[in-house]
C-alpha atoms as a PDB file:
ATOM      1  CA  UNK A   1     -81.233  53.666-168.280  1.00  0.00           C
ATOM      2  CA  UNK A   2     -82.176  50.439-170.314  1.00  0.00           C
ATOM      3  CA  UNK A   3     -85.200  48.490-169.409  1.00  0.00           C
ATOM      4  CA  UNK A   4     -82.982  45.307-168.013  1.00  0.00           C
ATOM      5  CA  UNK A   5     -80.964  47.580-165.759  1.00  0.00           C
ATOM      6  CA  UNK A   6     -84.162  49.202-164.910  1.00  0.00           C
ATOM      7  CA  UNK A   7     -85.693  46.068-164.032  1.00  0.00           C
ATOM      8  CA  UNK A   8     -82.832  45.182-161.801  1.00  0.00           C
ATOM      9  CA  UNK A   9     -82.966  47.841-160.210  1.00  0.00           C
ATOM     10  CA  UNK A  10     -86.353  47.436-159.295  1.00  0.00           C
ATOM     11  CA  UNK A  11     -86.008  43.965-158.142  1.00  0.00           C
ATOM     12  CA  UNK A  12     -83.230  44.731-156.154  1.00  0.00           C
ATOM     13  CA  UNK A  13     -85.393  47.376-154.200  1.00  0.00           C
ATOM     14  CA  UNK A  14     -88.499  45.255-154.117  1.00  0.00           C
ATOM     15  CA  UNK A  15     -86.147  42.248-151.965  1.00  0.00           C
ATOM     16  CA  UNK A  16     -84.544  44.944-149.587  1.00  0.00           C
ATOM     17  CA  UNK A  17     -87.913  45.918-148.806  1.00  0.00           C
ATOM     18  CA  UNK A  18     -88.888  42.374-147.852  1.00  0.00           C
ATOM     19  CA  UNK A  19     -85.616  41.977-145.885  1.00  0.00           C
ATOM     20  CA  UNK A  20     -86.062  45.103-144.219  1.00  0.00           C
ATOM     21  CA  UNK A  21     -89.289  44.244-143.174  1.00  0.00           C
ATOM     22  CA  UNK A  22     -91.307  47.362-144.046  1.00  0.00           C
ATOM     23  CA  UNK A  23     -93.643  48.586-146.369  1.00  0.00           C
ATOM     24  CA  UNK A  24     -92.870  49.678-149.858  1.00  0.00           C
ATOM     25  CA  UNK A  25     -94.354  52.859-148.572  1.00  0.00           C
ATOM     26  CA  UNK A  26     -92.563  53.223-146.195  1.00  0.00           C
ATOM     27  CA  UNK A  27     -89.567  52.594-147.609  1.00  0.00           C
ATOM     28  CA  UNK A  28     -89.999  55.917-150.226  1.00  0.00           C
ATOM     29  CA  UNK A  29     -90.583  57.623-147.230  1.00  0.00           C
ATOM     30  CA  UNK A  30     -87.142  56.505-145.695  1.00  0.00           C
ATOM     31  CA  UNK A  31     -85.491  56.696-149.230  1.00  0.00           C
ATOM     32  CA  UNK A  32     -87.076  60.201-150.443  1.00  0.00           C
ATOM     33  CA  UNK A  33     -84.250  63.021-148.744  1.00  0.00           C
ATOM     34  CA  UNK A  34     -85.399  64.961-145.594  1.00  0.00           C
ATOM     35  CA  UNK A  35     -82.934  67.379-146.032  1.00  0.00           C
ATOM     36  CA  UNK A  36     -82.915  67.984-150.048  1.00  0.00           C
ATOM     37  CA  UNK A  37     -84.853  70.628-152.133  1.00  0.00           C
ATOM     38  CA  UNK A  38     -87.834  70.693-150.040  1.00  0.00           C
ATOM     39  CA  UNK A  39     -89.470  70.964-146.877  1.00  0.00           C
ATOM     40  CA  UNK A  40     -92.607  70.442-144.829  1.00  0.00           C
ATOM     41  CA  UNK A  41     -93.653  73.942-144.134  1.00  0.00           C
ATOM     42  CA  UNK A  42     -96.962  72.766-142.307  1.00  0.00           C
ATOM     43  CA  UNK A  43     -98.676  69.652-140.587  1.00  0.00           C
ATOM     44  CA  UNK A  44    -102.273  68.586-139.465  1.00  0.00           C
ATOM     45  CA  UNK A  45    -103.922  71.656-141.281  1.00  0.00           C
ATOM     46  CA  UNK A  46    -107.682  71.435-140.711  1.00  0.00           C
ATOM     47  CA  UNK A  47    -110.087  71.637-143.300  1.00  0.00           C
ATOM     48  CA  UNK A  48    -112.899  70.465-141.640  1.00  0.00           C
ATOM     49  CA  UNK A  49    -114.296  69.400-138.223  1.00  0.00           C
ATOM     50  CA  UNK A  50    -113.517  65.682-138.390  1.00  0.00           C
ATOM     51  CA  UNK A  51    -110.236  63.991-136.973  1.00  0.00           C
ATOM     52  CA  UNK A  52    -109.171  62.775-140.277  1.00  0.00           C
ATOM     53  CA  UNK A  53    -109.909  66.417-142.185  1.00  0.00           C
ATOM     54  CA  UNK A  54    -105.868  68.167-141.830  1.00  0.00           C
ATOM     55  CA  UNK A  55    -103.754  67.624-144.637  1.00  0.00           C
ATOM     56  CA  UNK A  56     -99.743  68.891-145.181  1.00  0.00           C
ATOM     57  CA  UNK A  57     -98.145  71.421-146.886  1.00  0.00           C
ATOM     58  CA  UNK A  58     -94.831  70.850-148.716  1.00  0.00           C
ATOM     59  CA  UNK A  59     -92.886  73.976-150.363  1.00  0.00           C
ATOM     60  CA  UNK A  60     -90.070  74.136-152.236  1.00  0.00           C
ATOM     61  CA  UNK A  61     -86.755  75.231-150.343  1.00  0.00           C
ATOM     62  CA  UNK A  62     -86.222  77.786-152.720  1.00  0.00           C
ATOM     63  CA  UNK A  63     -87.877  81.219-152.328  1.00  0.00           C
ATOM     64  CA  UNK A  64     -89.945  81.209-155.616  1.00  0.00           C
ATOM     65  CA  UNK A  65     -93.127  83.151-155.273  1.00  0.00           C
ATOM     66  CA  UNK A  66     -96.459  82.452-157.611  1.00  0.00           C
ATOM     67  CA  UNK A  67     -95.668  78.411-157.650  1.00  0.00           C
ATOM     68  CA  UNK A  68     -98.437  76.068-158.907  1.00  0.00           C
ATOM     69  CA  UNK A  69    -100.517  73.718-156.705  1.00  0.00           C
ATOM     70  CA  UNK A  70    -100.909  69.921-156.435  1.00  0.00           C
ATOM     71  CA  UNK A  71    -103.241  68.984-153.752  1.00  0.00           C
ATOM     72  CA  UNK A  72    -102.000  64.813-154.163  1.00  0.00           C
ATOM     73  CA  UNK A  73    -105.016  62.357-153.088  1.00  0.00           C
ATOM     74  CA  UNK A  74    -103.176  59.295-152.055  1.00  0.00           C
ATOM     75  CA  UNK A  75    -104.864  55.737-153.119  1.00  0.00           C
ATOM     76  CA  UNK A  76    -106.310  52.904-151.043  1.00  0.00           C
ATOM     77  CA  UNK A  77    -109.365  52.765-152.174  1.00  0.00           C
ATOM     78  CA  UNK A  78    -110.910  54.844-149.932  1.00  0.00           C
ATOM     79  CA  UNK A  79    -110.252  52.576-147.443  1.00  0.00           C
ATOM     80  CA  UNK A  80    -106.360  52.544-145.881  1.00  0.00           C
ATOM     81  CA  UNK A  81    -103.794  54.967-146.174  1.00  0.00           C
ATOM     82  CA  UNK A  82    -102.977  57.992-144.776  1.00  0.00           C
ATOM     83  CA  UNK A  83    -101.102  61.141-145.863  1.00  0.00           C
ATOM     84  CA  UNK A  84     -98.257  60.377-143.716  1.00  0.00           C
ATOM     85  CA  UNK A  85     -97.585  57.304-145.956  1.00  0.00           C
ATOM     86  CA  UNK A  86     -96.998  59.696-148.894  1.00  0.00           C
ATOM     87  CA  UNK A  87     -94.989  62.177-147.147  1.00  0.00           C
ATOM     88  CA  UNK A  88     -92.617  60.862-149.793  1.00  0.00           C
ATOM     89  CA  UNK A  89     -94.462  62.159-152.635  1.00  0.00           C
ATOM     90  CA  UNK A  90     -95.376  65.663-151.478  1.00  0.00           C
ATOM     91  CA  UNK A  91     -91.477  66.328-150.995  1.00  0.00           C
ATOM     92  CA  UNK A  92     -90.455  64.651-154.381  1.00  0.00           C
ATOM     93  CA  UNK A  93     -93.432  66.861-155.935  1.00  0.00           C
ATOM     94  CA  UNK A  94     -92.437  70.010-153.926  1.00  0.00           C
ATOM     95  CA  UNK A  95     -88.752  69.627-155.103  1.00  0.00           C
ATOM     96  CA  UNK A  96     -89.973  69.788-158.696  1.00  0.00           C
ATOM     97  CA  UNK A  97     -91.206  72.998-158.151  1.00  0.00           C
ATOM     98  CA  UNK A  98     -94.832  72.894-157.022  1.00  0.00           C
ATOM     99  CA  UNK A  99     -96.604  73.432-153.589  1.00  0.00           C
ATOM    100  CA  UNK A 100     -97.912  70.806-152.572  1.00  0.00           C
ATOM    101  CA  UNK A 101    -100.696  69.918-150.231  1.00  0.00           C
ATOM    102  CA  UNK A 102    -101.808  66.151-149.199  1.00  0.00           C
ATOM    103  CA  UNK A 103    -105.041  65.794-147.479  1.00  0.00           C
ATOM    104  CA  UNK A 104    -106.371  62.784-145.454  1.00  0.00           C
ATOM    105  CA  UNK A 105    -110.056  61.946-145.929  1.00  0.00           C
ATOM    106  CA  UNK A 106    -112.498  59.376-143.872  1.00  0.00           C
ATOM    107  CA  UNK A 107    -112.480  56.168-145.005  1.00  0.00           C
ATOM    108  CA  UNK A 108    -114.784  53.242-145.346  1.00  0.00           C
ATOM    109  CA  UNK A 109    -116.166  51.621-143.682  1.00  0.00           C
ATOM    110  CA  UNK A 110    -116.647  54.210-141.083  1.00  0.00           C
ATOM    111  CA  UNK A 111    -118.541  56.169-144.107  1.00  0.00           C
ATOM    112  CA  UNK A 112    -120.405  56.114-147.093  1.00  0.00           C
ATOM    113  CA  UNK A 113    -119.785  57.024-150.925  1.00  0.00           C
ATOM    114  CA  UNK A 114    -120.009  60.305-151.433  1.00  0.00           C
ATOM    115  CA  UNK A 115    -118.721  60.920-147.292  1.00  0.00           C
ATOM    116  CA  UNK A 116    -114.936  60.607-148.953  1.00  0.00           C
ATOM    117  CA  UNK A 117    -115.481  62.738-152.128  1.00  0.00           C
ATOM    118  CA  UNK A 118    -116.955  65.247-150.387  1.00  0.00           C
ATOM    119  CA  UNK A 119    -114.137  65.346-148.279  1.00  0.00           C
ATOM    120  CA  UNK A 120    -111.843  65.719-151.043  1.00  0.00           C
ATOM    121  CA  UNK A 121    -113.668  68.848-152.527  1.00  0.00           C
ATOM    122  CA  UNK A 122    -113.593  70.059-149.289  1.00  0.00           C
ATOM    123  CA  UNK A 123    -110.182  69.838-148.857  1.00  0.00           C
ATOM    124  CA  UNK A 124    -109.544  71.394-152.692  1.00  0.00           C
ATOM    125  CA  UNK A 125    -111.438  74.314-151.186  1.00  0.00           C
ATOM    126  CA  UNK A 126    -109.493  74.922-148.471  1.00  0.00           C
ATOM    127  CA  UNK A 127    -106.713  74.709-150.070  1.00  0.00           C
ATOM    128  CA  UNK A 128    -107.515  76.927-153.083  1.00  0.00           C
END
C-alpha cells in the first residue's frame, strides 16, 4: 500500500469515527472480528485483592500448545483506560499466534507512583 492511499485510508477512518460518534477505541473494538482467529477464553481474572486487579485472557482459536505470552499494558498514563478498551488488541495479538493476557491496574489519582507499577509486576506474576 503506498503512503497516499495509506493516508486516505486513515483519514477516511479518523471522519467515520467522528460521525459515528465514538471513540477511536472503541471503534477497533467494533472493527477488530469477534468471530475470526481468536477468542476470549477468560474474563475478570484476579490477580490481586483490589477491584481493578483481573485482567483477560485471549487464545488463539487454533489448538497450538507451547504458544508465547504477551501480557499487553494498555496506555493512559496511568490515569484512564481500561482493558476492555483494548479488547481489540488482545484478539488481533492472539490471532497472530500468541496468548495474550491484558491486565487493568489502579489508576491515579486514587494512588500513588509506584501503587500502578507494582500492580503491573503483580499482574506479570500471576500470569507467568
Amino acid at each position: 500500500m503506498n503512503k497516499r492511499r495509506f493516508l486516505s485510508l486513515m483519514g477516511l477512518s479518523g471522519a467515520a469515527t467522528a460521525l459515528a460518534g465514538c471513540s477511536t477505541l472503541s471503534a477497533f473494538n467494533t472493527l477488530t472480528p469477534k468471530d475470526g482467529d481468536s477468542e476470549r477464553l477468560a474474563q475478570n481474572i484476579a490477580y490481586g485483592e483490589g477491584e481493578r486487579h483481573t485482567y483477560d485472557i485471549y487464545s488463539p482459536r487454533k489448538g497450538a500448545q507451547n504458544l508465547p505470552v504477551i501480557v499487553f499494558f494498555y496506555g493512559g498514563g496511568w490515569n484512564s483506560g481500561s482493558k476492555d478498551d483494548y479488547a481489540w488488541m488482545g484478539r488481533a495479538l492472539a490471532a497472530l499466534g500468541y496468548i495474550v493476557a491484558v491486565p487493568d491496574y489502579r489508576l491515579v489519582p486514587g494512588v500513588r507512583y509506584p501503587d500502578f507499577l507494582t500492580d503491573s509486576a503483580a499482574a506479570v506474576r500471576h500470569v507467568t
